[in-house]
C-alpha atoms as a PDB file:
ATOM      1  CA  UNK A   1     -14.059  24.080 -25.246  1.00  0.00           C
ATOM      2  CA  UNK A   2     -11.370  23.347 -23.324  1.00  0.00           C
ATOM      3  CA  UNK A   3     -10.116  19.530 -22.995  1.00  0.00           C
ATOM      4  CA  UNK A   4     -10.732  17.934 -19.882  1.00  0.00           C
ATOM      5  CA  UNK A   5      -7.384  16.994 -17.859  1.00  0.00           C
ATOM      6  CA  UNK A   6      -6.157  13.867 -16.566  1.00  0.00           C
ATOM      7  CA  UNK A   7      -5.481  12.169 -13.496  1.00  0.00           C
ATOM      8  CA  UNK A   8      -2.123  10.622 -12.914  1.00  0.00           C
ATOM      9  CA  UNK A   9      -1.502   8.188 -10.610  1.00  0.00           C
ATOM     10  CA  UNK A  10       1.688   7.862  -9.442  1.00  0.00           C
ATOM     11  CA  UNK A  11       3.682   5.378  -7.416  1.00  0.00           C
ATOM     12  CA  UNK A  12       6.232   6.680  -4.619  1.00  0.00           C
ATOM     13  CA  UNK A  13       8.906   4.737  -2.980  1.00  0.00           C
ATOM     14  CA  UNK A  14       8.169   2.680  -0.188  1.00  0.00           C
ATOM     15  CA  UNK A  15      11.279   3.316   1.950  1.00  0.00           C
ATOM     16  CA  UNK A  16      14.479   3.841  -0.216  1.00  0.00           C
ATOM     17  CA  UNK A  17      13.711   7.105  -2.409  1.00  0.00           C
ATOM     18  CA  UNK A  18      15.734   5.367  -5.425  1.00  0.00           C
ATOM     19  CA  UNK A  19      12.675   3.578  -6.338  1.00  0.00           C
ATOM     20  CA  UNK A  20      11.269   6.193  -8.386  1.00  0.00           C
ATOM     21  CA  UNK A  21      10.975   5.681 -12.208  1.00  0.00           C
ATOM     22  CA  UNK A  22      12.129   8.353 -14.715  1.00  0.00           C
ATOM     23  CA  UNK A  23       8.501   8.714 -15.905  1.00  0.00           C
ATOM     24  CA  UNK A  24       7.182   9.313 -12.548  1.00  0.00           C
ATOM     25  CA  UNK A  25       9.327  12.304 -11.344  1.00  0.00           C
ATOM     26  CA  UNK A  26       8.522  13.808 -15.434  1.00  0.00           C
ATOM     27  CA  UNK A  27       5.039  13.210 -14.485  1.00  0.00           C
ATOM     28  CA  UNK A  28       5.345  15.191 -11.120  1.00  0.00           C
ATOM     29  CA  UNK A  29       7.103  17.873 -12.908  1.00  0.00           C
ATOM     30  CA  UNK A  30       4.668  18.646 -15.160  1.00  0.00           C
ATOM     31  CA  UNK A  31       1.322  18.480 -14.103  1.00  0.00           C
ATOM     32  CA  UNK A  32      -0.901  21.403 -12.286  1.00  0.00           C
ATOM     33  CA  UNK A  33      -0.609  19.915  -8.802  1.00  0.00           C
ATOM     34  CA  UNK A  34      -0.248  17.171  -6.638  1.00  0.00           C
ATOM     35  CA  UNK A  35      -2.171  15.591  -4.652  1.00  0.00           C
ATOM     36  CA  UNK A  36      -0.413  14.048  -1.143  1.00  0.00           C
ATOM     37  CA  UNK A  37      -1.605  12.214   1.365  1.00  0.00           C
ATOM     38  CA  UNK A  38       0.710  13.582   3.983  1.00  0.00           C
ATOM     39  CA  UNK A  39       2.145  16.971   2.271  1.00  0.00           C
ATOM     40  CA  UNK A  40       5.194  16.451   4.600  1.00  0.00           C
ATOM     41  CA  UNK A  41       6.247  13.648   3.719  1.00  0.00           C
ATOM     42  CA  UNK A  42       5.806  14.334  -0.156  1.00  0.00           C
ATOM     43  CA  UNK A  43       7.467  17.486   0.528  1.00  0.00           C
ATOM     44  CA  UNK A  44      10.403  15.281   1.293  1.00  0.00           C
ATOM     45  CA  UNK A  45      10.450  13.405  -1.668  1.00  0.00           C
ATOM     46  CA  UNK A  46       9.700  16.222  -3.754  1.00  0.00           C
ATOM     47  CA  UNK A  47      13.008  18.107  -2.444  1.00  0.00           C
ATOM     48  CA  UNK A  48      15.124  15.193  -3.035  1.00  0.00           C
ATOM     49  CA  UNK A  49      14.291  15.477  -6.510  1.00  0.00           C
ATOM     50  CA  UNK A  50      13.978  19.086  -6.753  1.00  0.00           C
ATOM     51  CA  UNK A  51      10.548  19.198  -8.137  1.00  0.00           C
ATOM     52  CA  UNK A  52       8.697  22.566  -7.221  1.00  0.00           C
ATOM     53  CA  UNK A  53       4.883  21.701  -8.139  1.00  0.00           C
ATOM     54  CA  UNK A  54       1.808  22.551  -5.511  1.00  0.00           C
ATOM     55  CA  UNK A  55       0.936  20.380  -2.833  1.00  0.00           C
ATOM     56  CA  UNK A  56      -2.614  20.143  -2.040  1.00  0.00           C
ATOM     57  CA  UNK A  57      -4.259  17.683   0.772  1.00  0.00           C
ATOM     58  CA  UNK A  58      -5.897  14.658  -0.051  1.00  0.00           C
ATOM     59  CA  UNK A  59      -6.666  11.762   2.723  1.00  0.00           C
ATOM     60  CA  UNK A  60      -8.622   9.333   4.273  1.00  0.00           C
ATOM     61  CA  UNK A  61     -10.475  12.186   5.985  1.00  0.00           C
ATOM     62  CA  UNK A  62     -10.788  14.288   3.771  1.00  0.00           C
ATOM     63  CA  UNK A  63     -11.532  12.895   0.566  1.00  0.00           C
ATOM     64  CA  UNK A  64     -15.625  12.379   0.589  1.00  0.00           C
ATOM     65  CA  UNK A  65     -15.406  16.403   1.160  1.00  0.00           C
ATOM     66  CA  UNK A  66     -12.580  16.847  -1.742  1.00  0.00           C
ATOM     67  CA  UNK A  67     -12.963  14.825  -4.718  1.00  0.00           C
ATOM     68  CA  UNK A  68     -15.764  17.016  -6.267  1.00  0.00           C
ATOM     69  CA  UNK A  69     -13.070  19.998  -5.740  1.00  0.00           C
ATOM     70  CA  UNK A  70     -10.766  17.430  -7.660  1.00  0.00           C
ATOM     71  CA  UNK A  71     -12.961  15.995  -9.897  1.00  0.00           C
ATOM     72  CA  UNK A  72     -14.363  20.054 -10.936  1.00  0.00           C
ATOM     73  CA  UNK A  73     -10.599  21.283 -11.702  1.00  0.00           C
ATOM     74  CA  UNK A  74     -10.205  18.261 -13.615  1.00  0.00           C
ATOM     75  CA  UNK A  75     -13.127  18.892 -15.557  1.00  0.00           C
ATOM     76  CA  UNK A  76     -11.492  22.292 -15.962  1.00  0.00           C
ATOM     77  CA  UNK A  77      -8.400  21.236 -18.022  1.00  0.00           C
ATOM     78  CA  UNK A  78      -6.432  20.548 -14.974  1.00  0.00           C
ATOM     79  CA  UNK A  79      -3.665  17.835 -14.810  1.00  0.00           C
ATOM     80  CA  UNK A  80      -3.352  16.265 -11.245  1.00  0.00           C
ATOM     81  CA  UNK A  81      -0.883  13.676  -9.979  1.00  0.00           C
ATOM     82  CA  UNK A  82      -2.039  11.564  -7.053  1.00  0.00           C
ATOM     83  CA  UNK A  83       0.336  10.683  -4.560  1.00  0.00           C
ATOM     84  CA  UNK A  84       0.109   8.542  -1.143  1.00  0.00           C
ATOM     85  CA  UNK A  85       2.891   8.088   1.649  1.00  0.00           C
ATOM     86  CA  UNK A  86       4.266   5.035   0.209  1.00  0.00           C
ATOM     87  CA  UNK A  87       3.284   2.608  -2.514  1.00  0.00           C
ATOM     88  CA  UNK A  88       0.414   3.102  -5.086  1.00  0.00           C
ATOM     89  CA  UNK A  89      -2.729   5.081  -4.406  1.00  0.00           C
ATOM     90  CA  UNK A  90      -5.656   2.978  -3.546  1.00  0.00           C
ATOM     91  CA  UNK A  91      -4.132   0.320  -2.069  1.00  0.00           C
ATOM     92  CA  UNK A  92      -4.428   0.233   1.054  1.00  0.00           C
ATOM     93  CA  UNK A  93      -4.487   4.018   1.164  1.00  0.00           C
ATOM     94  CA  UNK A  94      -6.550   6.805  -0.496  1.00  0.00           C
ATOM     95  CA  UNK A  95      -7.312   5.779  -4.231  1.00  0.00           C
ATOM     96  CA  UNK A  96     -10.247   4.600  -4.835  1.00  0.00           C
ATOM     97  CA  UNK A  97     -12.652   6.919  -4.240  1.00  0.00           C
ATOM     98  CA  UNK A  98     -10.888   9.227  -6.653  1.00  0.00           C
ATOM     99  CA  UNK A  99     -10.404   6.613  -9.377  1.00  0.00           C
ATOM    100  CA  UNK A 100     -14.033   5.894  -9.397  1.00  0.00           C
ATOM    101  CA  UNK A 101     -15.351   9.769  -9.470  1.00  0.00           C
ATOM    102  CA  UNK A 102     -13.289  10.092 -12.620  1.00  0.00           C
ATOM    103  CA  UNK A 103     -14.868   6.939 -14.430  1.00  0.00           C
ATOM    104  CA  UNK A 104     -18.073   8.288 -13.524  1.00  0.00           C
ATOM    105  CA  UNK A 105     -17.397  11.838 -15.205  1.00  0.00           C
ATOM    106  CA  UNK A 106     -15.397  10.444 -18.269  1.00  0.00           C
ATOM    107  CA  UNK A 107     -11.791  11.547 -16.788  1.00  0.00           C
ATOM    108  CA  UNK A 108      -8.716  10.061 -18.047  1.00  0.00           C
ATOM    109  CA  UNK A 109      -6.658   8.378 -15.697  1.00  0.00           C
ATOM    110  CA  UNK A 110      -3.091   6.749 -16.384  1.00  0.00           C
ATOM    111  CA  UNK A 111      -1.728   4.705 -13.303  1.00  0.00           C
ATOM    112  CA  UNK A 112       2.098   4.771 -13.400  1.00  0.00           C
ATOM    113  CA  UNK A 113       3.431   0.920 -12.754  1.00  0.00           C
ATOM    114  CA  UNK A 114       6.071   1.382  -9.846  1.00  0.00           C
ATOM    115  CA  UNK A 115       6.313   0.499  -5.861  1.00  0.00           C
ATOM    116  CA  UNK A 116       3.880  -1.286  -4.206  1.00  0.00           C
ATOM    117  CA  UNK A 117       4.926  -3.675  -0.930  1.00  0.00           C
ATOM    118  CA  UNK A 118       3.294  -6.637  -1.076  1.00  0.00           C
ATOM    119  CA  UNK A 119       5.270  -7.583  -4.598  1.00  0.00           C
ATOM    120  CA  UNK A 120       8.841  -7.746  -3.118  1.00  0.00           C
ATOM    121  CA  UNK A 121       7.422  -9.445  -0.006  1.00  0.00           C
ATOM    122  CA  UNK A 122       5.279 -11.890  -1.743  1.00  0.00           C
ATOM    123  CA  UNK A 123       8.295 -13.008  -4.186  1.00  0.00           C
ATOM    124  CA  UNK A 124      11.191 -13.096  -1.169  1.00  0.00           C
ATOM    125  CA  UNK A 125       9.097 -15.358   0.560  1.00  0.00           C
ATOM    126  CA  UNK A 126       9.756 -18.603  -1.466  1.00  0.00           C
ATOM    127  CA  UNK A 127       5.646 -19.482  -1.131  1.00  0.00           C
ATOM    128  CA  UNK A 128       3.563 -20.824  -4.580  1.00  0.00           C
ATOM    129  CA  UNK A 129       2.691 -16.744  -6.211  1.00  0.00           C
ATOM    130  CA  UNK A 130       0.620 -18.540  -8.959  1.00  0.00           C
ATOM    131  CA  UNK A 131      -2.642 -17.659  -7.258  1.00  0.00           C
ATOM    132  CA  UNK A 132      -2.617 -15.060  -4.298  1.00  0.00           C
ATOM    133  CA  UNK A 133      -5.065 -13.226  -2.045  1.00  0.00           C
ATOM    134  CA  UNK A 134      -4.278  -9.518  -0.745  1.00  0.00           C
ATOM    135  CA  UNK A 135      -6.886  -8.587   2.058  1.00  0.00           C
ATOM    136  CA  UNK A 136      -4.746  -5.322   2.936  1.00  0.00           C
ATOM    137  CA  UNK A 137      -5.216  -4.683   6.658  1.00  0.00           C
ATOM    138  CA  UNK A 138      -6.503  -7.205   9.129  1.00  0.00           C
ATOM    139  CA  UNK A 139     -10.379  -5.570  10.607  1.00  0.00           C
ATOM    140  CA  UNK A 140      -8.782  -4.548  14.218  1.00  0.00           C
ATOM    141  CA  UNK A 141     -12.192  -5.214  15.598  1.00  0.00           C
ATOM    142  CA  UNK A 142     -15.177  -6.264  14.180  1.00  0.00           C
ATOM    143  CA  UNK A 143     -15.357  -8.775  11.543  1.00  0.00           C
ATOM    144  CA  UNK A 144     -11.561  -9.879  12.439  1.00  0.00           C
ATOM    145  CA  UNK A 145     -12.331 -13.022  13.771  1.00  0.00           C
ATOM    146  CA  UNK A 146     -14.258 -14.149  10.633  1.00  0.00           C
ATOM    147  CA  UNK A 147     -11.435 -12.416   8.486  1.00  0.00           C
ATOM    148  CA  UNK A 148      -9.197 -15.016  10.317  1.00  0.00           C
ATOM    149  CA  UNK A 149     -11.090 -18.254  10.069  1.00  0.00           C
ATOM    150  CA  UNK A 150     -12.034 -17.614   6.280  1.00  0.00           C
ATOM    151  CA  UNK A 151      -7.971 -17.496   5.555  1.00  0.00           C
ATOM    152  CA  UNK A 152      -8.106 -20.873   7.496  1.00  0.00           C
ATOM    153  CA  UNK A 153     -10.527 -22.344   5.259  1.00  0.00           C
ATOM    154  CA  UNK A 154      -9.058 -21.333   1.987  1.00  0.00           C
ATOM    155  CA  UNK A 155      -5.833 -22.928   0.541  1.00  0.00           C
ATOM    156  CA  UNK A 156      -4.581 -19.910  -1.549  1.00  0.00           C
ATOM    157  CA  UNK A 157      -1.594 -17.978  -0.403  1.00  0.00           C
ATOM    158  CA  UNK A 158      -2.691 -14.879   1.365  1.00  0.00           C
ATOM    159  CA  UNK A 159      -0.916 -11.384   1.928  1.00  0.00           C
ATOM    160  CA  UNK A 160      -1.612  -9.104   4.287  1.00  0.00           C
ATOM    161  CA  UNK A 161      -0.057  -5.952   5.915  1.00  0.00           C
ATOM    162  CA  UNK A 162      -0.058  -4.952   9.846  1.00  0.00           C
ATOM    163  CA  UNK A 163       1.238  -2.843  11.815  1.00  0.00           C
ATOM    164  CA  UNK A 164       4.485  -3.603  14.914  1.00  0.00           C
ATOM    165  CA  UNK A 165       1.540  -2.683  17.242  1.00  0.00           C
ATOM    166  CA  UNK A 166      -0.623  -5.301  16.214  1.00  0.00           C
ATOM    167  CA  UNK A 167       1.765  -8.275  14.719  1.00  0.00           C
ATOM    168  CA  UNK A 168       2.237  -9.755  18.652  1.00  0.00           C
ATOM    169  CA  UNK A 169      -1.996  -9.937  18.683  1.00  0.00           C
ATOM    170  CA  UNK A 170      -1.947 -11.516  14.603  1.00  0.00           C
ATOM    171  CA  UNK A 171       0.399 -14.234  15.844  1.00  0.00           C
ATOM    172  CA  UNK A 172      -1.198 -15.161  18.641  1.00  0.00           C
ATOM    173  CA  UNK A 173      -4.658 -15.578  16.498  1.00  0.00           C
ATOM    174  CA  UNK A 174      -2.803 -17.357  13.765  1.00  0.00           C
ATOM    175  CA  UNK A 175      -1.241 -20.141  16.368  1.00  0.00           C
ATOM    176  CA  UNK A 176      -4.365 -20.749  17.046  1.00  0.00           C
ATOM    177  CA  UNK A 177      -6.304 -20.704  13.555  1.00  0.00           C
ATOM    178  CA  UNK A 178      -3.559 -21.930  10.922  1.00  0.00           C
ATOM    179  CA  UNK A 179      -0.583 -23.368  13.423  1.00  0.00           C
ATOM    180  CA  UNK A 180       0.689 -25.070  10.939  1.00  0.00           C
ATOM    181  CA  UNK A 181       0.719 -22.976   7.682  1.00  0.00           C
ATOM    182  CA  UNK A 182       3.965 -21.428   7.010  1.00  0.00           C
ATOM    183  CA  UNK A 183       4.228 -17.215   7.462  1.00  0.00           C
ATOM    184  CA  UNK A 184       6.654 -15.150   5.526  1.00  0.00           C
ATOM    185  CA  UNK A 185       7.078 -11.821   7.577  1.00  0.00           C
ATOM    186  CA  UNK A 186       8.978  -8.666   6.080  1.00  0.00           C
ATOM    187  CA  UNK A 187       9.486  -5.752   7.551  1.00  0.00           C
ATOM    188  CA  UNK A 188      11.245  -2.116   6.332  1.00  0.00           C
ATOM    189  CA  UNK A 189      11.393  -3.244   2.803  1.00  0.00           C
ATOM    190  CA  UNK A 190      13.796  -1.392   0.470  1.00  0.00           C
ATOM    191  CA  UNK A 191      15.242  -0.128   4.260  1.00  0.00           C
ATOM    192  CA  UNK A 192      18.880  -0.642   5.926  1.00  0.00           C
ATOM    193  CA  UNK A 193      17.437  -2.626   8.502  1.00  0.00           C
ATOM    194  CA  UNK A 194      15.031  -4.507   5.958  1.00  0.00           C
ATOM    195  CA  UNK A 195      14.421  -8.618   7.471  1.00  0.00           C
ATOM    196  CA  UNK A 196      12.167 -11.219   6.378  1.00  0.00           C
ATOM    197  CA  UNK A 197      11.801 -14.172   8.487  1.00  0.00           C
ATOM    198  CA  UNK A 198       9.909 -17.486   7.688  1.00  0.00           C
ATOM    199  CA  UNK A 199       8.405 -19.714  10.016  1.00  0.00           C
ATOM    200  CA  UNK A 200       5.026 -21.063  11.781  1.00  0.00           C
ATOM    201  CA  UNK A 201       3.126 -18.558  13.767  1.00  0.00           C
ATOM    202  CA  UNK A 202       4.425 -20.039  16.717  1.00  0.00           C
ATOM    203  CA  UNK A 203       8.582 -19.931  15.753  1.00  0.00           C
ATOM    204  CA  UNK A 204       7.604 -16.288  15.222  1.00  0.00           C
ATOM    205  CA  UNK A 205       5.880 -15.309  18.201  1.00  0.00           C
ATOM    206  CA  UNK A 206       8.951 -16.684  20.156  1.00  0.00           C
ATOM    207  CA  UNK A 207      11.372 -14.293  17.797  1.00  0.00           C
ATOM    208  CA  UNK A 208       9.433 -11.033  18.374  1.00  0.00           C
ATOM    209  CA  UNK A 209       8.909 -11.582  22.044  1.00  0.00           C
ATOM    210  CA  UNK A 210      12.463 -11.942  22.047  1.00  0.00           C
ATOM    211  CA  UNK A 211      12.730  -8.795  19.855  1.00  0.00           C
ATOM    212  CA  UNK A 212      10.250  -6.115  19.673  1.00  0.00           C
ATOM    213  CA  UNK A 213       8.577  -5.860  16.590  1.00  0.00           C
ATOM    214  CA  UNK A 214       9.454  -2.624  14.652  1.00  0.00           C
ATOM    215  CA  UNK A 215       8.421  -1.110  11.383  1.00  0.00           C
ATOM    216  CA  UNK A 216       5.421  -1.996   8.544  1.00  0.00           C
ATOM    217  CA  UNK A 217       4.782  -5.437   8.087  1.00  0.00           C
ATOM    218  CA  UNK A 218       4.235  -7.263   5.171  1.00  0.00           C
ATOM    219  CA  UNK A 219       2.831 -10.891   6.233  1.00  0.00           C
ATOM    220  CA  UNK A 220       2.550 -13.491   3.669  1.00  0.00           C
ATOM    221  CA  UNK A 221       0.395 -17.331   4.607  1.00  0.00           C
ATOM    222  CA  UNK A 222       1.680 -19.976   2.547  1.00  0.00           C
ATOM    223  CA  UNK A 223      -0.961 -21.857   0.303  1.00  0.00           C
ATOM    224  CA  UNK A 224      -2.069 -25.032   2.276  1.00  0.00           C
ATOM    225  CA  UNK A 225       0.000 -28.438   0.907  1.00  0.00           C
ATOM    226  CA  UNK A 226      -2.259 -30.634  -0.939  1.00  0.00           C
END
């Protein structure tokens, strides 16, 4: 009987494509296929580093309808690498889903260590990184509100990512729920035009209504003094 494959998970660069260990472009070499989360912009990646191995779709929309298709050529001997846009799979993008299917059939999986954005932001900031929160994305709707108040009531440094759309909207809500808790925003890490500012909700709201607010944040609330 043949040996079941394994998944790999692998990291990819969130901006600058020189953050890509050895092991993970071996790892993208050698396995069956790959599977992207936008082929484009994997196909980009995979160029720069001359790697010619199948792209196959794999997203938020549809990954309930693939990850049996996964999960069965796995099963089959296959070797699959999992890839997202940026970062590591599952957070805060497709991962987890996929991760779980395979514990459930007794599927190897080995998650490469490598880029992730919240790290860099979380250590440039300067805040207390001995206990930390990540919530990912903010609810844009429903549930937000709460989301908001229960960061107010907790004295842990939190991290969070959002969007240039939204950032104007988070500081507004923050001047009003932590005013005083120092922020820690970075934006286009690992970029040319990569900037991390520091300040109260309010000192930041002034700055990006002075300058509009462009590429992924990473937002970091400093734990509440004791």
């Amino acid at each position: 009987m043949k040996p079941t494959g394994k998944l790999y998970i692998v990291p990819t660069p969130i901006g600058n494509l020189s953050d890509i260990t050895f092991r993970a472009i071996e790892v993208l070499k050698s396995v069956d296929f790959i599977l992207a989360e936008d082929t484009r912009v994997t196909s980009h990646l995979l160029k720069h580093y001359q790697i010619s191995t199948p792209l196959k779709s794999y997203h938020q929309n549809n990954e309930h309808s693939s990850t049996q298709y996964v999960i069965d050529e796995l099963i089959k001997g296959k070797n699959i690498a999992q890839v997202t846009d940026a970062g590591t799979p599952g957070i805060s993008d497709p991962g987890f889903m996929l991760s779980r299917a395979c514990n459930e059939n007794n599927i190897a999986i080995e998650c490469l260590p490598g880029a992730v954005a919240l790290i860099p932001a979380l250590v440039k900031s300067g805040f207390p990184m001995n206990e930390f929160v990540f919530i990912g994305f903010l609810p844009q709707k429903k549930g937000r509100q709460t989301a908001i108040k229960n960061i107010a009531a907790d004295s842990r440094t939190y991290i969070l990512y959002e969007s240039p759309h939204r950032i104007l909207k988070m500081l507004e809500e923050f001047k009003e729920y932590i005013p005083n808790r120092m922020l820690s925003l970075s934006r286009e890490l690992t970029k040319i035009y990569e900037e991390t500012l520091n300040g109260t909700a309010e000192e930041l709201l002034t700055h990006f209504t002075l300058h509009a607010p462009k590429g992924e944040f990473v937002v970091v609330i400093k734990s509440e003094e004791k």
